[in-house]
N, C-alpha and C. Protein backbone atom coordinates (compact mmCIF):
# COMPACT_ATOMS: atom_id res chain seq x y z
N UNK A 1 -0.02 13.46 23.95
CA UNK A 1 -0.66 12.33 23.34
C UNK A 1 -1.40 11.48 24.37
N UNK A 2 -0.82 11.28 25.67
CA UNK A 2 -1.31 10.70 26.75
C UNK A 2 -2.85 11.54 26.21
N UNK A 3 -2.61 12.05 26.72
CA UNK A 3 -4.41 13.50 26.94
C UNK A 3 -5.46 13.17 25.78
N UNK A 4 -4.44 12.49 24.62
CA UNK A 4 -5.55 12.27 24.00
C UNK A 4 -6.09 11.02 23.55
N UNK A 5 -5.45 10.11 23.94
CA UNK A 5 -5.64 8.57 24.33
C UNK A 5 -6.63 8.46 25.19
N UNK A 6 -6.41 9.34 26.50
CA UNK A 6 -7.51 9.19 27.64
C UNK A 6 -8.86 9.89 27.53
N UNK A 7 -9.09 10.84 26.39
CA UNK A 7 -10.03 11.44 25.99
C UNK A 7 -11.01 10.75 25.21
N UNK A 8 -10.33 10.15 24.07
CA UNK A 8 -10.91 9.07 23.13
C UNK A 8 -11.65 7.70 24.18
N UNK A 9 -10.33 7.32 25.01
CA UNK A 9 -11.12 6.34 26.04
C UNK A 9 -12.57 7.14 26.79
N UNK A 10 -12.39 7.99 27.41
CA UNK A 10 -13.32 8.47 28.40
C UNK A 10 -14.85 8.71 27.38
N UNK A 11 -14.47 9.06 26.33
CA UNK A 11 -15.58 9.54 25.44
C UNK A 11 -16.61 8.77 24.79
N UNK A 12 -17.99 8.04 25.17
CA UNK A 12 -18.53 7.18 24.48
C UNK A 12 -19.07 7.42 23.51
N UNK A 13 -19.19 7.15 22.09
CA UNK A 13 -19.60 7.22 20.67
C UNK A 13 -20.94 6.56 20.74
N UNK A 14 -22.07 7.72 20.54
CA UNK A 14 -23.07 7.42 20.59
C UNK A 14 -23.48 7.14 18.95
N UNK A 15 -23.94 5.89 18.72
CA UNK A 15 -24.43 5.40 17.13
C UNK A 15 -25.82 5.45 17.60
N UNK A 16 -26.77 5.80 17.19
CA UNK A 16 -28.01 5.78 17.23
C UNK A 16 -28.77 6.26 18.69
N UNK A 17 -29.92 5.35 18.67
CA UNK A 17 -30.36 5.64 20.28
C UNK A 17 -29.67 4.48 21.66
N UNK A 18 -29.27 3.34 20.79
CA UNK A 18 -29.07 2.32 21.60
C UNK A 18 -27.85 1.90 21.48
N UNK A 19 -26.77 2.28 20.68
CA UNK A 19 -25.07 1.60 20.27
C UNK A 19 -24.67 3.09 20.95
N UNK A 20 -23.55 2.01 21.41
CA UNK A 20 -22.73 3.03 21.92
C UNK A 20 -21.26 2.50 21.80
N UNK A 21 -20.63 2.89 21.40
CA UNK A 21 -19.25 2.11 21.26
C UNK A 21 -17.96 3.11 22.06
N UNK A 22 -16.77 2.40 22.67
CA UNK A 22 -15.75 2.71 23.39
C UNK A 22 -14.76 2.72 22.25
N UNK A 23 -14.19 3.74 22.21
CA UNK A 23 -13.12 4.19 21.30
C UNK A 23 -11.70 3.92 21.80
N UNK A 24 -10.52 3.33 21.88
CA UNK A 24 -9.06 3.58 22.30
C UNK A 24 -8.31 3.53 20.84
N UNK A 25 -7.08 3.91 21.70
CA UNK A 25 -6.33 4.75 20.43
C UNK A 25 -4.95 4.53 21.19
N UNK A 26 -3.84 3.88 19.83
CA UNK A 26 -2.67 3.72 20.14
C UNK A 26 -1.48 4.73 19.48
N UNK A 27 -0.57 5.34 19.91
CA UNK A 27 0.42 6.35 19.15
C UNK A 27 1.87 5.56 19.27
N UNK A 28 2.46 5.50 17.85
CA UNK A 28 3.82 5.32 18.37
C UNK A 28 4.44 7.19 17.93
N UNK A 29 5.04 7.29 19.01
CA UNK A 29 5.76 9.00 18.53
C UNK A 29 6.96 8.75 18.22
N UNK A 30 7.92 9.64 17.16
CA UNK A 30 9.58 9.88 16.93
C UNK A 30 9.53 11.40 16.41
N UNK A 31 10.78 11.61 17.05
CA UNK A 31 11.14 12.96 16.75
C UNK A 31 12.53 12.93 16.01
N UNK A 32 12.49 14.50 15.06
CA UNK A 32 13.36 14.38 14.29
C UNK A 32 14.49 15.74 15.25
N UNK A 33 15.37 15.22 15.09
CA UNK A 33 16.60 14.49 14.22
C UNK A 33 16.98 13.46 15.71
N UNK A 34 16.36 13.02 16.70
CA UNK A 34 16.80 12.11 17.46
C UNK A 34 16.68 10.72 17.32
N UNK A 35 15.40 10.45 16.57
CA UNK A 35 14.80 9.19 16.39
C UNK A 35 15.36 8.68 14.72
N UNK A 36 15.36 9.96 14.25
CA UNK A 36 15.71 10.01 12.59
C UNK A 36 16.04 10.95 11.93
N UNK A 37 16.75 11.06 10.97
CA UNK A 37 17.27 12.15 10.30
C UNK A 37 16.34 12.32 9.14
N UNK A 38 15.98 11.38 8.15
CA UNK A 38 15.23 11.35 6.98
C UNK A 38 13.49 11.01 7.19
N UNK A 39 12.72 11.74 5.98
CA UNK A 39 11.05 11.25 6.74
C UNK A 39 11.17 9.91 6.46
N UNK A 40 11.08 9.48 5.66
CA UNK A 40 11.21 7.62 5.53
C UNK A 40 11.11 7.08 7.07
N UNK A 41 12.81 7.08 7.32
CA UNK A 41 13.15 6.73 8.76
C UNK A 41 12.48 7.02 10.08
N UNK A 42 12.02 8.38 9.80
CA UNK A 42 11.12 8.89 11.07
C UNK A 42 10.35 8.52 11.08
N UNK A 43 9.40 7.85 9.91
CA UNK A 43 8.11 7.29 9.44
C UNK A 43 8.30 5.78 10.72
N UNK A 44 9.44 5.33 9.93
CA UNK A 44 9.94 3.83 10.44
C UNK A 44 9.66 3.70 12.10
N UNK A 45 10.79 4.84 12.61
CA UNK A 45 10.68 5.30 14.10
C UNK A 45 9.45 5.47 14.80
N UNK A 46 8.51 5.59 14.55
CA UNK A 46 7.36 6.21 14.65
C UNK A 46 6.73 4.91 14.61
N UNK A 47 6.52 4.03 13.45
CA UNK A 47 5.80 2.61 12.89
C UNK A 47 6.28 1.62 14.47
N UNK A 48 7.82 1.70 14.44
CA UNK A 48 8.10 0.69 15.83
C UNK A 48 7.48 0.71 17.02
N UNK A 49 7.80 2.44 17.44
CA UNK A 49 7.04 2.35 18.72
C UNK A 49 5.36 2.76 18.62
N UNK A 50 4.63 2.20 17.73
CA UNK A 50 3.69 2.00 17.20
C UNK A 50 3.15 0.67 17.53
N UNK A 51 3.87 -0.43 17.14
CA UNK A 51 3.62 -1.87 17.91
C UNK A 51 4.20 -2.24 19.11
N UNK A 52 5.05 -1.54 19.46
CA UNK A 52 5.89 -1.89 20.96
C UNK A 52 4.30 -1.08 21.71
N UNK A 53 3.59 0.12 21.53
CA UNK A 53 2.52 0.71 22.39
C UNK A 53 1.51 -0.92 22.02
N UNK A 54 1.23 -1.08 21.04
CA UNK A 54 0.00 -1.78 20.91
C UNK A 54 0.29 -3.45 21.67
N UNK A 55 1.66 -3.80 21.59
CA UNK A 55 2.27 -5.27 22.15
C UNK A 55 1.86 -4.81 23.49
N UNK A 56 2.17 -3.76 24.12
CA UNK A 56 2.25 -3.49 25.59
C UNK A 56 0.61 -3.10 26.22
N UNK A 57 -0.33 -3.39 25.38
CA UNK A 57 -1.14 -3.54 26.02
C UNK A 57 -2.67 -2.56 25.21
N UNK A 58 -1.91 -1.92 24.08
CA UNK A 58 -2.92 -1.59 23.02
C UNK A 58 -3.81 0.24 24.49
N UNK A 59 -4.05 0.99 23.24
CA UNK A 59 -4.60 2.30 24.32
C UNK A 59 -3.57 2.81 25.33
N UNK A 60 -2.43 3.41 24.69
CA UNK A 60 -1.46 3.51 25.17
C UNK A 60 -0.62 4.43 24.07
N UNK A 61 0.54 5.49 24.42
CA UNK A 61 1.15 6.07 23.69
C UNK A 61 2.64 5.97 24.15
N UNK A 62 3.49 5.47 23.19
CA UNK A 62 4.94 4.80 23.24
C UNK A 62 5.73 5.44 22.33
N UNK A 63 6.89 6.36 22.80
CA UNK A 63 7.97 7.01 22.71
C UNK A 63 9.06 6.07 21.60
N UNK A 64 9.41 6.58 20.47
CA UNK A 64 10.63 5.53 20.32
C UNK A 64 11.71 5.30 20.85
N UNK A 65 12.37 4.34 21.04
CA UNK A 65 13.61 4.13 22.13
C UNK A 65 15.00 3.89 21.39
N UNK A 66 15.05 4.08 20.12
CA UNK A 66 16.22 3.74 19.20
C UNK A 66 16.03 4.79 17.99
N UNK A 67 17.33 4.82 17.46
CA UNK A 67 17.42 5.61 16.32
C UNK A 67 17.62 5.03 15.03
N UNK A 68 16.55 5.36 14.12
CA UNK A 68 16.09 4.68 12.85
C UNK A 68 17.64 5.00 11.77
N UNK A 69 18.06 4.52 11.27
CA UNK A 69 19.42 4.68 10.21
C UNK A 69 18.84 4.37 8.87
N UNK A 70 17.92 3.56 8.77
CA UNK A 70 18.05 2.92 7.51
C UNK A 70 16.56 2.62 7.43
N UNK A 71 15.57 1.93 6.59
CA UNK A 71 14.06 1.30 6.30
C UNK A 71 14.08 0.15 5.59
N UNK A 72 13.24 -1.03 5.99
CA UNK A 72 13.30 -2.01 5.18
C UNK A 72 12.56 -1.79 3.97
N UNK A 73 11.73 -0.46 3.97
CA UNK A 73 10.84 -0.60 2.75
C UNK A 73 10.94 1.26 2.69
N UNK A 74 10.49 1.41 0.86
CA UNK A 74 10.05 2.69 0.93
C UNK A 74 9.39 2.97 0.79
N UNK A 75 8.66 4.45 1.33
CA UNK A 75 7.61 4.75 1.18
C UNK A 75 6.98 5.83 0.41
N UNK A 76 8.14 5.66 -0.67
CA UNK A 76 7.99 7.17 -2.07
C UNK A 76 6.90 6.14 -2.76
């Protein structure tokens, strides 16, 4: 995911003849069955270290560091 954070950065998006826009890109990752047992939860796992990457500085890819048990919301 690193590889592709730094790809999106490195890569300028050419809009026309004269825009050019800089792309970054944030990942939160979780893996199953460490982060979570159920998709809901893994969803959840995944959503956290999702804003812990973007709090820490946004263009960045952040691992979850806890294991999801439960969701405040569902997502059926």
């Amino acid at each position: 995911m690193d590889l592709v954070a730094f790809a999106l950065a490195s890569t300028p998006l050419r809009l026309r003849e004269r825009t050019t826009l800089q792309i970054t890109a944030s990942f939160g990752v979780a893996s199953y069955p460490v982060h979570a047992t159920t998709p809901d939860a893994l969803i959840a796992a995944a959503d956290l270290a999702l804003y812990a990457a973007k709090q820490a500085g946004r263009n960045r890819v952040e691992r979850a560091i806890r294991r999801v048990t439960s969701t405040p919301y569902d997502l059926a």
